[in-house]
C-alpha atoms as a PDB file:
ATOM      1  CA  UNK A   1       1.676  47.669   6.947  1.00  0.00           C
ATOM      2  CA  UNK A   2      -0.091  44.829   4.806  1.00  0.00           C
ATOM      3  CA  UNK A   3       0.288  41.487   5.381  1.00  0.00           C
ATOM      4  CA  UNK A   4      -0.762  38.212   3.469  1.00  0.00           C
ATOM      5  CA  UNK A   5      -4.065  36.463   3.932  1.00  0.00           C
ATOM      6  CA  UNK A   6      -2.845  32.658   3.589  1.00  0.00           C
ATOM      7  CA  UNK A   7      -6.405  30.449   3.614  1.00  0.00           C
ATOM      8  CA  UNK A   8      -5.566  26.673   4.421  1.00  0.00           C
ATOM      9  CA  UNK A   9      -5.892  24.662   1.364  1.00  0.00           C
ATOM     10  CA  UNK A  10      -9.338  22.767   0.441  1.00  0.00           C
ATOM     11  CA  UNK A  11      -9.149  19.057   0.886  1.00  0.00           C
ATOM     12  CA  UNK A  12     -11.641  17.386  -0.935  1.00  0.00           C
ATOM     13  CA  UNK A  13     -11.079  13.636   0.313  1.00  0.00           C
ATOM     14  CA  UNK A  14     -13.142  11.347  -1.169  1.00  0.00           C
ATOM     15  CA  UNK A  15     -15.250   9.705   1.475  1.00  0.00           C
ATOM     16  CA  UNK A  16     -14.799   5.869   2.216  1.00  0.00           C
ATOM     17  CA  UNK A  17     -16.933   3.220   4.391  1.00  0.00           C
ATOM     18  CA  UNK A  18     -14.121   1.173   6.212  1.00  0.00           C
ATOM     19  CA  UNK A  19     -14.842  -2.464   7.383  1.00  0.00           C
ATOM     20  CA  UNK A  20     -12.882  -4.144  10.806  1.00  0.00           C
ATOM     21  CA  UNK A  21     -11.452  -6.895  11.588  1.00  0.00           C
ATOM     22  CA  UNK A  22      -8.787  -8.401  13.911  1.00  0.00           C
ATOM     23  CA  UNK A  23      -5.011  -9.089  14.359  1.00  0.00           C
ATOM     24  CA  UNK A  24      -5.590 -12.861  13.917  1.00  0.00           C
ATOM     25  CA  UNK A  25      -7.919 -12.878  11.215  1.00  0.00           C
ATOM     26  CA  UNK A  26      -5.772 -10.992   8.985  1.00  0.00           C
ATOM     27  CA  UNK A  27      -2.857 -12.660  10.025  1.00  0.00           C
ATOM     28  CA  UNK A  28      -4.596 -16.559   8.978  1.00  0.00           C
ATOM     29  CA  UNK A  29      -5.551 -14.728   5.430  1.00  0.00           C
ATOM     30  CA  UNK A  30      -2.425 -13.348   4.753  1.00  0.00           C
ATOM     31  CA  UNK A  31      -0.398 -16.799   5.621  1.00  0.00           C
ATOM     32  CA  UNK A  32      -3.194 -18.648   3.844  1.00  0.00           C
ATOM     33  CA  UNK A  33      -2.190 -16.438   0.990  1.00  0.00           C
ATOM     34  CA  UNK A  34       1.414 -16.508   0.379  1.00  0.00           C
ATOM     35  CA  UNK A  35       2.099 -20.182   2.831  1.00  0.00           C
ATOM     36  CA  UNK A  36       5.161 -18.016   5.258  1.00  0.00           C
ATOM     37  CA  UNK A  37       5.660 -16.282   8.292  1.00  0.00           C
ATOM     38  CA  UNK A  38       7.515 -13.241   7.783  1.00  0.00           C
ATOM     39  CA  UNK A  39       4.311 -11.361   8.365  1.00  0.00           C
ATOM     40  CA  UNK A  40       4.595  -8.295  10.847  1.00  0.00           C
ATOM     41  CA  UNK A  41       1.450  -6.746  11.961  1.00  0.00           C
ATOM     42  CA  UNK A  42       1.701  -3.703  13.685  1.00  0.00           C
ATOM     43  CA  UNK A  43      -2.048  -3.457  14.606  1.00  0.00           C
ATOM     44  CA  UNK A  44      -4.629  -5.280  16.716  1.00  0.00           C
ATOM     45  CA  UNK A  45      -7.434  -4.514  14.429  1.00  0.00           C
ATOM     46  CA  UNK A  46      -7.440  -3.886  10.692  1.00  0.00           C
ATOM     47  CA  UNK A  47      -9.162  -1.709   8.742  1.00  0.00           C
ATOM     48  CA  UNK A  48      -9.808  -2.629   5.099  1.00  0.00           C
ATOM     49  CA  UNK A  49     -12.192  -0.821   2.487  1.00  0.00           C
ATOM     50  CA  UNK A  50     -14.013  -2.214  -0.589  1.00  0.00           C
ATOM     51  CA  UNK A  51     -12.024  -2.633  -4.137  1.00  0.00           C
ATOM     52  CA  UNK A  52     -14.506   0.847  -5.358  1.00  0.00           C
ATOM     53  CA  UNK A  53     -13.367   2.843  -2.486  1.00  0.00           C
ATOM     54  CA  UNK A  54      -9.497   1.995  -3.028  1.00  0.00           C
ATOM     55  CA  UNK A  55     -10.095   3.147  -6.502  1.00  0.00           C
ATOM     56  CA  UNK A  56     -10.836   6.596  -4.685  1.00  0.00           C
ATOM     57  CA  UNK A  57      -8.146   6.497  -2.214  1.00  0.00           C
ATOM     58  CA  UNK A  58      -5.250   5.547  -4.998  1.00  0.00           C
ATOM     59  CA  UNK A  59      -6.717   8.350  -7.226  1.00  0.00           C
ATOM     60  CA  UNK A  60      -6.468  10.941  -4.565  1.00  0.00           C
ATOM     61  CA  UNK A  61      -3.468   9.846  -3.180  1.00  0.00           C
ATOM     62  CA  UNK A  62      -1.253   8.104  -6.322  1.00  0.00           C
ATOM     63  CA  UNK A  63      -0.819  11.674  -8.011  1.00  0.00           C
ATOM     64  CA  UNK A  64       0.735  13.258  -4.979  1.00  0.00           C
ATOM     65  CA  UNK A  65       3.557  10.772  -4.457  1.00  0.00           C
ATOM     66  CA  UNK A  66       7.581  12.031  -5.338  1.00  0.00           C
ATOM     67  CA  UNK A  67       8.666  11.321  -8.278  1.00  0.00           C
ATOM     68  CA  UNK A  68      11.314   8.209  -8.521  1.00  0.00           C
ATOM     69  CA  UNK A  69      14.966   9.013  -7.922  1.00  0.00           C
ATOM     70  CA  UNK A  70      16.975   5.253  -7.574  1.00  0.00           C
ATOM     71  CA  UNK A  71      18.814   5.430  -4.709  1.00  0.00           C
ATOM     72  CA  UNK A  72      16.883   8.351  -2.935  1.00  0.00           C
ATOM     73  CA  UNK A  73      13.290   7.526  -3.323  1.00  0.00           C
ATOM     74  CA  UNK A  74      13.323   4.306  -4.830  1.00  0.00           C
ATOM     75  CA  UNK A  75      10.698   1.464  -4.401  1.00  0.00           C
ATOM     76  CA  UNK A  76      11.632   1.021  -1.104  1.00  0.00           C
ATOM     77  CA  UNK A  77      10.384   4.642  -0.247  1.00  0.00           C
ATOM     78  CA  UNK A  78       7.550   4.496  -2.781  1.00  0.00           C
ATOM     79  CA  UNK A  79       6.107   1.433  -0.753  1.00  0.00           C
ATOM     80  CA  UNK A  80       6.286   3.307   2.353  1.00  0.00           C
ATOM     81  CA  UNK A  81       5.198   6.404   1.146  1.00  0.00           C
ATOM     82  CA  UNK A  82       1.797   5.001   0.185  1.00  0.00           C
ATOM     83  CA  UNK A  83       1.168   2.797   3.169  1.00  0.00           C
ATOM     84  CA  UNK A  84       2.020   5.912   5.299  1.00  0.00           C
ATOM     85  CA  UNK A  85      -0.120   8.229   3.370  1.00  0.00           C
ATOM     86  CA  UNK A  86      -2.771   5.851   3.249  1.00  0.00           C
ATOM     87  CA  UNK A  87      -2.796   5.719   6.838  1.00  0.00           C
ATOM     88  CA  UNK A  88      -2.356   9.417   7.785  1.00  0.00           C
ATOM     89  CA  UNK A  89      -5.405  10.802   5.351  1.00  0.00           C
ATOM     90  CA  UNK A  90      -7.517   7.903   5.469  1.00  0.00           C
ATOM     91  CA  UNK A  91      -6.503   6.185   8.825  1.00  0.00           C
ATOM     92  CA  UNK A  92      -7.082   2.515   6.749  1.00  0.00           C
ATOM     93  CA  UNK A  93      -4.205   0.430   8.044  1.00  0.00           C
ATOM     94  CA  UNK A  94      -4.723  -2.377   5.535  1.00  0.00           C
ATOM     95  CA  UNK A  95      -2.188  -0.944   2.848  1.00  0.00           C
ATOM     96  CA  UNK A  96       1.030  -2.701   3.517  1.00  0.00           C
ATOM     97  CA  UNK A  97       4.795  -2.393   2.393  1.00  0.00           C
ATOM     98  CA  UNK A  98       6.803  -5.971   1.089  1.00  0.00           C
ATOM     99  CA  UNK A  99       9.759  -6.707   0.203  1.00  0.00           C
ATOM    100  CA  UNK A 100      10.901 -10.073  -1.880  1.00  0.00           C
ATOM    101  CA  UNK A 101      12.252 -10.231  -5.322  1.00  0.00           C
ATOM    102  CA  UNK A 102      10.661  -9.046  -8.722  1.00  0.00           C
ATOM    103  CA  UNK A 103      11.123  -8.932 -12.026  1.00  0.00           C
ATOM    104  CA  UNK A 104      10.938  -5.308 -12.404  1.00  0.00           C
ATOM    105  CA  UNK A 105      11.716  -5.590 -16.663  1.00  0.00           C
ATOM    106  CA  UNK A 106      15.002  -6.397 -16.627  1.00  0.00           C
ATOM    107  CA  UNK A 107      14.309 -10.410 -17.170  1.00  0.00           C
ATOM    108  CA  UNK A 108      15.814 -11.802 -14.067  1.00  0.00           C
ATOM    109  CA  UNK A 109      14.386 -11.605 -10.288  1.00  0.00           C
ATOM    110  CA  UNK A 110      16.297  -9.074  -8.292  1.00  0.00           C
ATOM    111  CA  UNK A 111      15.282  -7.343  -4.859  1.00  0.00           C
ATOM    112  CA  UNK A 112      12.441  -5.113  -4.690  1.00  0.00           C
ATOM    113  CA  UNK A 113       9.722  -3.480  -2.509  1.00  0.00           C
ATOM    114  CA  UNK A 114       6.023  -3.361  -3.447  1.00  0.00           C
ATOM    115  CA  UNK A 115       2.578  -2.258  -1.888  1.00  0.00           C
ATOM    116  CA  UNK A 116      -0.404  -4.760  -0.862  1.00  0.00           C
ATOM    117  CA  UNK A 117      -3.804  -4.014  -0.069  1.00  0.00           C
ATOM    118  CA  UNK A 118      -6.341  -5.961   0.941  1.00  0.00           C
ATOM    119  CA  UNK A 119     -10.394  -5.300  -0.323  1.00  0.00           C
ATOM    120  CA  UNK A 120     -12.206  -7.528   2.008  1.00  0.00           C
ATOM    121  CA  UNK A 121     -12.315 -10.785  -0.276  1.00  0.00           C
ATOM    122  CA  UNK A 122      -8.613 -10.368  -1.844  1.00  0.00           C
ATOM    123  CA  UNK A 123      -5.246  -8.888  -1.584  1.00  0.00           C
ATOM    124  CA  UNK A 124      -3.328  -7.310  -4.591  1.00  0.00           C
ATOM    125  CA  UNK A 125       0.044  -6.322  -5.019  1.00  0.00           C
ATOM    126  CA  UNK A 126       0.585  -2.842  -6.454  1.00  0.00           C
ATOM    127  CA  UNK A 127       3.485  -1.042  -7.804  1.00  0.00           C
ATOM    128  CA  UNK A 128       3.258   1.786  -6.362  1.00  0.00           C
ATOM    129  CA  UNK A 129       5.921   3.245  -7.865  1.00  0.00           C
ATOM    130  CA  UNK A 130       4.965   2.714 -11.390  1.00  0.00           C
ATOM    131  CA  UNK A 131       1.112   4.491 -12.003  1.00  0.00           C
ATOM    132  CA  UNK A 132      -0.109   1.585 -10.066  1.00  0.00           C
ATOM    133  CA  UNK A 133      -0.227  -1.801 -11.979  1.00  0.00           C
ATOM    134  CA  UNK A 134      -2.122  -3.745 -10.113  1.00  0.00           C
ATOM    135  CA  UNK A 135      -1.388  -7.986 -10.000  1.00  0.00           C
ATOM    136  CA  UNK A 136      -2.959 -10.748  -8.005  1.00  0.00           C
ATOM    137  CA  UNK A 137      -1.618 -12.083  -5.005  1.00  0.00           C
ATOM    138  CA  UNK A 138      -0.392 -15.295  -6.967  1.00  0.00           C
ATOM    139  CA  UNK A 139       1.631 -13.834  -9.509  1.00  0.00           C
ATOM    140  CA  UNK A 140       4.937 -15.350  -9.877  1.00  0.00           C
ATOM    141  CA  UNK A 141       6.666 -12.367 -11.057  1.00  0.00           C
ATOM    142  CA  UNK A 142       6.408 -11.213  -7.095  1.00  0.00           C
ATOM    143  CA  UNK A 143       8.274 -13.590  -4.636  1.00  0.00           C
ATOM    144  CA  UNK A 144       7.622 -11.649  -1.212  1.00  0.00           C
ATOM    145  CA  UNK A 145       9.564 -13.108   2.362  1.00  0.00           C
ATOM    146  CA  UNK A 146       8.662 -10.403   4.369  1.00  0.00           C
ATOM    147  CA  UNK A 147       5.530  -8.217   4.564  1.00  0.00           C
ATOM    148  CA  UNK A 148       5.134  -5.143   7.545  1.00  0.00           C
ATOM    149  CA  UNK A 149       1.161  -4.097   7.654  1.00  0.00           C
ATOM    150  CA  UNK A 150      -0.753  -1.228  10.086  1.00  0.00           C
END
């Protein structure tokens, strides 16, 4: 009798040097930020890396995410897909899901969920559902009312 010799797959994850800090901290910066309170943090202490090393984490992780299907793994699921997967290969808890309303190209704001991620010295907002545009915190296209982070 034969059988099949199945190795484990070879990960190569990029390595990252992640930075702490706390609950409240993150919490003042984030409502400093956007000026509301629909902020849930899940976590007592938040881990954040540098803008270089979430260049490496979105190109490792970006290329594995489902492809869109509206109504089954819309943006919605994108947004959670990526803050989960950030979390589970990289254990940085500093990627975050929101949900507001966007003008996703069809000329009027409608609702929408997004990504956020936070470097250290900023947060962006990232499609992740569309090769991952990144836009600043301020932009006016994005008007978020709730945000769930770690």
């Amino acid at each position: 009798m034969s059988k099949f010799l199945v190795q484990p797959p070879v990960l190569h994850i990029p390595k990252v040097k992640e930075y702490e800090i706390s609950r409240l901290w993150m919490w003042n910066r984030l409502r400093d930020a956007w000026h509301w309170d629909s902020i849930k943090l899940d976590d007592n202490k938040f881990f954040y890396v540098c803008w270089e090393d979430w260049g490496k984490i979105f190109d490792y992780i970006m290329p594995k995410m489902p492809k869109y299907r509206t109504a089954t793994f819309d943006c919605d699921n994108c947004a959670d897909w990526l803050k989960v997967k950030v979390a589970e290969v990289f254990k940085i808890n500093t990627c975050a899901r929101v949900d507001g309303y966007a003008d996703v190209g069809r000329g009027y704001p409608e609702r929408h969920a997004w990504s956020l991620f936070f470097d250290g010295e900023e947060f962006y907002q990232l499609e992740s559902q569309t090769e991952g545009a990144i836009y600043d915190i301020k932009d006016p296209k994005y008007v978020p009312d709730e945000l769930i982070m770690g």
